[in-house]
C-alpha atoms as a PDB file:
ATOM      1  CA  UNK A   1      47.853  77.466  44.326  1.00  0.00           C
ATOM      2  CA  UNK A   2      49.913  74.852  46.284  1.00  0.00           C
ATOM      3  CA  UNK A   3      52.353  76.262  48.466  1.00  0.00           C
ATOM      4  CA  UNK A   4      56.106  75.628  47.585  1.00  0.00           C
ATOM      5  CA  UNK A   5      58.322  73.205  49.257  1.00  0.00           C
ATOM      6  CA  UNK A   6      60.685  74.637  51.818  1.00  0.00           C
ATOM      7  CA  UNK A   7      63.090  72.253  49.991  1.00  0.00           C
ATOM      8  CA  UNK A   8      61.803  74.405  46.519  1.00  0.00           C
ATOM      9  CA  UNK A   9      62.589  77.671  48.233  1.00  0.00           C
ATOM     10  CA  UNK A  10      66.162  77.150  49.948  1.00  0.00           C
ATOM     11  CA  UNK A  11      66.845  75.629  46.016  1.00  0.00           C
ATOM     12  CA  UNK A  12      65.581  79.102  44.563  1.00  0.00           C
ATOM     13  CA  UNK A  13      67.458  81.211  46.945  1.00  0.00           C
ATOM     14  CA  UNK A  14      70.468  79.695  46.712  1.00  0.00           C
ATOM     15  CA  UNK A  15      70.394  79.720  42.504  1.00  0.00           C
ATOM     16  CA  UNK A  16      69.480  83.091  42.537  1.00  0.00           C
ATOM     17  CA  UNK A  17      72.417  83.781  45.224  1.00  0.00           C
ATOM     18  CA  UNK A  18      74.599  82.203  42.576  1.00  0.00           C
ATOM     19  CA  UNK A  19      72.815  84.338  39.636  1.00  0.00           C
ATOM     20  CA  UNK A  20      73.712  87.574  42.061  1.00  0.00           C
ATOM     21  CA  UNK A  21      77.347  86.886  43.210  1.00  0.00           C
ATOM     22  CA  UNK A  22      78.487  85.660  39.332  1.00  0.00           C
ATOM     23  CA  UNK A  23      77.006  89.306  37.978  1.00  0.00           C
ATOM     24  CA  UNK A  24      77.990  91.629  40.483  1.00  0.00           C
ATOM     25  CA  UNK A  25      80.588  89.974  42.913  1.00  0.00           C
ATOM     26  CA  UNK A  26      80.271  88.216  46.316  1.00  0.00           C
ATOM     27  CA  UNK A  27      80.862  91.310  48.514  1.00  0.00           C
ATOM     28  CA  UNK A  28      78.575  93.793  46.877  1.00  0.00           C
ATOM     29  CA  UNK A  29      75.791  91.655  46.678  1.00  0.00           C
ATOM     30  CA  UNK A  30      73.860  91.906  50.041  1.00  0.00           C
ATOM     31  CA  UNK A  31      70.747  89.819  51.265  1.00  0.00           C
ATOM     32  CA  UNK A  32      68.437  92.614  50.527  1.00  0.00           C
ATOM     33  CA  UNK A  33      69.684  92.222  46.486  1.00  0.00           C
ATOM     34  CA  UNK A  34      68.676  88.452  46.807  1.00  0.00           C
ATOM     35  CA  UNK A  35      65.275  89.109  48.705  1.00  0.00           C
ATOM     36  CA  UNK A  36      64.840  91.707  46.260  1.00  0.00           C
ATOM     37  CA  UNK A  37      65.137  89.376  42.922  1.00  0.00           C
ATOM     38  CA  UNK A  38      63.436  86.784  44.392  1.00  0.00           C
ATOM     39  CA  UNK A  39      60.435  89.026  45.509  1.00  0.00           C
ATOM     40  CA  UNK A  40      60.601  88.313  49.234  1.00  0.00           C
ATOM     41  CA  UNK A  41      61.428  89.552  52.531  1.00  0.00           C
ATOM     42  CA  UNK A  42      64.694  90.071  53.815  1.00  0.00           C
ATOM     43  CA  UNK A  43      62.821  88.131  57.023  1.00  0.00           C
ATOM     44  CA  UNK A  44      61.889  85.960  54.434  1.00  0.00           C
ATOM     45  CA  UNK A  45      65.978  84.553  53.502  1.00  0.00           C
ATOM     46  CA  UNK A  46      66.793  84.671  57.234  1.00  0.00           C
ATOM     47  CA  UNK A  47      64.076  81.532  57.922  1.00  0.00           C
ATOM     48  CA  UNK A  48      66.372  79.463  55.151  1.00  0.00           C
ATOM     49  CA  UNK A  49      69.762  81.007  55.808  1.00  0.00           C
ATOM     50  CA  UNK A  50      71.037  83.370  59.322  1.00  0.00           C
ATOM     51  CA  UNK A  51      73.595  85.240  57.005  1.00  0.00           C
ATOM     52  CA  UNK A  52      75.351  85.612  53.720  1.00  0.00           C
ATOM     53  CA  UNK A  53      78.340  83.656  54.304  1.00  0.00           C
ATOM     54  CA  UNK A  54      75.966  80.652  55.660  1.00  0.00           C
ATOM     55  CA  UNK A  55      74.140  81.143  51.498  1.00  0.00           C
ATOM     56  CA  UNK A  56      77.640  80.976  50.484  1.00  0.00           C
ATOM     57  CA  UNK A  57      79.135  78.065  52.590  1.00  0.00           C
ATOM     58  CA  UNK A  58      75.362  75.801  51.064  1.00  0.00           C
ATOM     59  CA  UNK A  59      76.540  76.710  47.536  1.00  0.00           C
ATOM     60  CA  UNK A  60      80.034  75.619  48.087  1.00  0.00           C
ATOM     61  CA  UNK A  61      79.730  72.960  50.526  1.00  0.00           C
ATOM     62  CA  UNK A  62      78.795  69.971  48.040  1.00  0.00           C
ATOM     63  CA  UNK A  63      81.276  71.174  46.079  1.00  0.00           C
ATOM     64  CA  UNK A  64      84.390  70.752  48.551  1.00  0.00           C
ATOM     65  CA  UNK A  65      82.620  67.663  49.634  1.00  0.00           C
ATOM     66  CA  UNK A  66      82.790  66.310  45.728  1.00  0.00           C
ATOM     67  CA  UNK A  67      86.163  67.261  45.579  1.00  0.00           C
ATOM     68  CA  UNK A  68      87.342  65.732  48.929  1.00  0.00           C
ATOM     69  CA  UNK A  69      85.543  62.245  48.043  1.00  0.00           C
ATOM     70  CA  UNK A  70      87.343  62.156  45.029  1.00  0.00           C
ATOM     71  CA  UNK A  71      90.990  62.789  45.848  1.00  0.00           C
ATOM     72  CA  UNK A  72      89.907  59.929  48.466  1.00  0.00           C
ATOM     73  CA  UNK A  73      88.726  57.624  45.907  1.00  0.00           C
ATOM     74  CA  UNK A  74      91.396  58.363  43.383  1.00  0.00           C
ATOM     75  CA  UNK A  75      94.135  57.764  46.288  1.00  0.00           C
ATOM     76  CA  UNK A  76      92.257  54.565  47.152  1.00  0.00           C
ATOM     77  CA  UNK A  77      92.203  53.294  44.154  1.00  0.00           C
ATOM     78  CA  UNK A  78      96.075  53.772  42.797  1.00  0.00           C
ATOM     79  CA  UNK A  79      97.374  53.155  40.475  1.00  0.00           C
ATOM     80  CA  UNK A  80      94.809  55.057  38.590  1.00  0.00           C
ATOM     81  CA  UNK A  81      95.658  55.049  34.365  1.00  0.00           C
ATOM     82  CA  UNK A  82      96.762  58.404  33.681  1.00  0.00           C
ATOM     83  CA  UNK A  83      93.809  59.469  30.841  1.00  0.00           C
ATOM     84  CA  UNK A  84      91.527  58.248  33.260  1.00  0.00           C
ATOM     85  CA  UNK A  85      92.661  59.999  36.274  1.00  0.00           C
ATOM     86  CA  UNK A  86      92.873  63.256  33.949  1.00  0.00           C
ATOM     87  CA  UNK A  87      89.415  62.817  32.749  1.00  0.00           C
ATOM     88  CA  UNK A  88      87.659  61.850  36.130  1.00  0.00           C
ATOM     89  CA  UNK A  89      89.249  65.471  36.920  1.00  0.00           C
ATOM     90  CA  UNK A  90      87.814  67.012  34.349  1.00  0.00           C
ATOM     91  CA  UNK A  91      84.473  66.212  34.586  1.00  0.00           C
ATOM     92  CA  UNK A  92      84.566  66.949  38.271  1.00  0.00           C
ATOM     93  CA  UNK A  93      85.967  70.448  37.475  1.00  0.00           C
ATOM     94  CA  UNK A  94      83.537  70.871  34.721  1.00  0.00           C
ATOM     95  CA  UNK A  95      80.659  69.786  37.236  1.00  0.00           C
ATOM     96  CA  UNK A  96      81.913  72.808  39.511  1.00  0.00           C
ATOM     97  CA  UNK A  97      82.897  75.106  36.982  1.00  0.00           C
ATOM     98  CA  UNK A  98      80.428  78.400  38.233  1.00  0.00           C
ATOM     99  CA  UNK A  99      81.434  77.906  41.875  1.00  0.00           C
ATOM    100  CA  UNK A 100      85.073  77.875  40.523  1.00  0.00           C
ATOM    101  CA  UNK A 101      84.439  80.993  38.151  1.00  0.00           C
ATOM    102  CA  UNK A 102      82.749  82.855  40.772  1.00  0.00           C
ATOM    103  CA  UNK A 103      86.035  81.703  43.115  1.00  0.00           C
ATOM    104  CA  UNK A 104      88.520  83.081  40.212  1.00  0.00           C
ATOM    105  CA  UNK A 105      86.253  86.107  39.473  1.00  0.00           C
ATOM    106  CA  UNK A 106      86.313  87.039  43.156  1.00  0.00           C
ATOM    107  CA  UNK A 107      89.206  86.056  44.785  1.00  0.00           C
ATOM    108  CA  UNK A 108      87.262  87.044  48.508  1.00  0.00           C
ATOM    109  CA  UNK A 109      85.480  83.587  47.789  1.00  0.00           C
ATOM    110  CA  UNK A 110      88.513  81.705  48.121  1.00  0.00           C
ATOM    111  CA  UNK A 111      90.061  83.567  50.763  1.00  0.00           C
ATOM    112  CA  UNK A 112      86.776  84.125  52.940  1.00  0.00           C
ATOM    113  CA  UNK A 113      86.346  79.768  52.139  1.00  0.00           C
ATOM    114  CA  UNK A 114      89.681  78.919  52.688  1.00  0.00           C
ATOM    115  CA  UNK A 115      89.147  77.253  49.171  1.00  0.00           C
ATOM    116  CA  UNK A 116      92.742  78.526  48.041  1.00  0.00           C
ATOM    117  CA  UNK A 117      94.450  76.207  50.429  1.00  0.00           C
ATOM    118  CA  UNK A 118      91.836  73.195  50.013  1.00  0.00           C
ATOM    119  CA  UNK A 119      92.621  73.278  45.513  1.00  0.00           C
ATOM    120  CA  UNK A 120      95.922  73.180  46.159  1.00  0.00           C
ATOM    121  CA  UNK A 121      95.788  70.386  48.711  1.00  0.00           C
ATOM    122  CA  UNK A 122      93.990  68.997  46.231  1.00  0.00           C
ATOM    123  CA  UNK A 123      95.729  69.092  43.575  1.00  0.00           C
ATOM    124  CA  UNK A 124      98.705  68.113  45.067  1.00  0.00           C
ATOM    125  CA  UNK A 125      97.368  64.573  45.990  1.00  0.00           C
ATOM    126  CA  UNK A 126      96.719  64.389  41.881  1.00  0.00           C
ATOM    127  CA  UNK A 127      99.692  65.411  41.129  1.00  0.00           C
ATOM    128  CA  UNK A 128     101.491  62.981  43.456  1.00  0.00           C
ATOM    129  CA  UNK A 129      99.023  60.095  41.684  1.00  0.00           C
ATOM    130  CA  UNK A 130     100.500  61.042  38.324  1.00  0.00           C
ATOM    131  CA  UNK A 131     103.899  61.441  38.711  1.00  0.00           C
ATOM    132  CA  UNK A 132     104.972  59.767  42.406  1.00  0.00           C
ATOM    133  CA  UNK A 133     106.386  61.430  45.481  1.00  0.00           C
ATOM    134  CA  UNK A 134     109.978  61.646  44.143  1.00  0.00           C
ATOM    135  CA  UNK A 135     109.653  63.558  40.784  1.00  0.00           C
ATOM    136  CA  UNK A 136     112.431  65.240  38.810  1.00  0.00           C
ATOM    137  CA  UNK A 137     111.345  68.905  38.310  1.00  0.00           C
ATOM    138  CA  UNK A 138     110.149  68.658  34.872  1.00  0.00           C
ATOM    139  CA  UNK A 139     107.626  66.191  36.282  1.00  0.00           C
ATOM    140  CA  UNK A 140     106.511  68.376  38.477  1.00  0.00           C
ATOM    141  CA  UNK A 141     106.488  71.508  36.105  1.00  0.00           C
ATOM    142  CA  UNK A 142     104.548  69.128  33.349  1.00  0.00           C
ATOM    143  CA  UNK A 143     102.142  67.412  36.275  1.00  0.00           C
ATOM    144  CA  UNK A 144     101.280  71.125  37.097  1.00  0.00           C
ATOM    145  CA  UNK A 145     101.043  72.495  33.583  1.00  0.00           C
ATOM    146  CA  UNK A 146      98.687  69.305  33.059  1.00  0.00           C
ATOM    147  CA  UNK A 147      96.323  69.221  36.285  1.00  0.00           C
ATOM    148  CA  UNK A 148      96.220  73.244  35.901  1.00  0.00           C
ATOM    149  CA  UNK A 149      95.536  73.906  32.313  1.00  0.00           C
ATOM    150  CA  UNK A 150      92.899  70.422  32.207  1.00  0.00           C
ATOM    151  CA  UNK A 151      90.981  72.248  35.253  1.00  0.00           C
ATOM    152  CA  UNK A 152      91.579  75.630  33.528  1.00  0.00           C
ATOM    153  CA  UNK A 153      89.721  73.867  30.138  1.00  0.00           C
ATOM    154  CA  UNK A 154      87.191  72.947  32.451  1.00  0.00           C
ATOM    155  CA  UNK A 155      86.753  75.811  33.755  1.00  0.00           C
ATOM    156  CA  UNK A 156      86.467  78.701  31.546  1.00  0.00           C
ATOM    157  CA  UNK A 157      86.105  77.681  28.187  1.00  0.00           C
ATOM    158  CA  UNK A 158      81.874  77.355  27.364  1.00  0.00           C
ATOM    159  CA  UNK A 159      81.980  77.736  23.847  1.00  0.00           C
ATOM    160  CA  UNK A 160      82.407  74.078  22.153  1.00  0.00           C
ATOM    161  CA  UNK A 161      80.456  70.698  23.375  1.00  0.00           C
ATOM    162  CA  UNK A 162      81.448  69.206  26.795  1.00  0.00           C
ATOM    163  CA  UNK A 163      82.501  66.286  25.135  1.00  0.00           C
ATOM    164  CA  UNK A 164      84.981  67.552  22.808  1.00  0.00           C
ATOM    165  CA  UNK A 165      86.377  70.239  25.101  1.00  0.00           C
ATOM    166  CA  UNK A 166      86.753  67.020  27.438  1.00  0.00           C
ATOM    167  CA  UNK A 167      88.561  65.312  24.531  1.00  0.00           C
ATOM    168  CA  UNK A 168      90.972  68.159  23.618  1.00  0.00           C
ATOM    169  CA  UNK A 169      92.116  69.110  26.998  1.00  0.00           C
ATOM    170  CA  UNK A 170      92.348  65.395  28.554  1.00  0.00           C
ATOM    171  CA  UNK A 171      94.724  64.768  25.253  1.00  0.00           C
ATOM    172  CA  UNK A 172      96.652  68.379  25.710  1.00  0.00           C
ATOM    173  CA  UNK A 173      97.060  66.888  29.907  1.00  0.00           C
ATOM    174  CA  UNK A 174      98.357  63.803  28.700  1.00  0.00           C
ATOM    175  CA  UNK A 175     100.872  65.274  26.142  1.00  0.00           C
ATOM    176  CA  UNK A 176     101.761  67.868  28.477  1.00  0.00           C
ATOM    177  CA  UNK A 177     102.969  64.992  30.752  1.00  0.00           C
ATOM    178  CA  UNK A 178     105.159  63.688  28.661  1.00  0.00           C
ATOM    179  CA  UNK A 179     104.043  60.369  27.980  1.00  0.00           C
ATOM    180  CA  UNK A 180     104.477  57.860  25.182  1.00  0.00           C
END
């Protein structure tokens, strides 16, 4: 039998990491639990990854990274249209959406990532591309309602196709904003 790719392994760990914290929570699921469903060593884990939080910070890291480029890109390239910046956002949310489960479901995730601070940030910078630097409060309140409740869509409902959940909650964002 051909032995597995290092590559292969650190891949398996980390979904079944992922598998572990969704089911039972970031800070009761230990190393041990993860060895244990994957039928290895402790020992084993420590070769690919020297602690939890290092597991943790490779499942989240190309996700902060995605979300970094793209406020970047978006700010770049402004004026973005509206149903296009709302969609882009979308899809990346979508793209993310166990990470940001796991982040809501466990709120240590976001504290022990400093991922609170980094959505807002985030979201801010769309917000600012939708409705300018100066905006009345009901832009703001309607920006937020929109950026929120599209990510929100994104997020946690899994029980329609991608494509018309996409549909209905980049339309909902739009109207939300106010728009003609």
């Amino acid at each position: 039998m051909p032995r597995q790719r290092t590559g292969d392994t650190r891949a398996r760990i980390q979904q079944v990491a992922l598998e572990l914290f969704t089911e039972q929570g970031l800070q009761q699921t230990s190393l041990r639990d993860i060895a244990d469903r994957l039928g290895v060593t402790k020992p084993a884990l420590y070769y690919h990854f020297a602690s939890r939080e290092d597991l943790l910070n490779s499942l989240v890291q190309p996700m902060i990274e995605d979300f970094e480029a793209y406020a970047a890109e978006q700010q770049e390239a402004a004026p973005v249209e509206t149903r296009e910046l709302l969609g882009s956002y979308f899809d990346l949310a979508y793209k993310h959406r166990i990470l940001i489960q796991l982040a809501i479901r466990d709120l240590s995730v976001l504290q022990e990532l400093k991922l609170a601070i980094r959505f807002i940030e985030w979201r801010q910078q769309l917000t600012e591309l939708l409705i300018g630097t100066s905006p009345s409060l009901s832009d703001q309140v309607r920006a937020m309602v929109a950026i929120g409740g599209l990510s929100d869509c994104a997020v946690m409902i899994d029980h329609v196709p991608v494509t018309e959940l996409r549909t209905a909650a980049v339309d909902a964002a739009y109207d939300s904003l106010g728009r003609s």
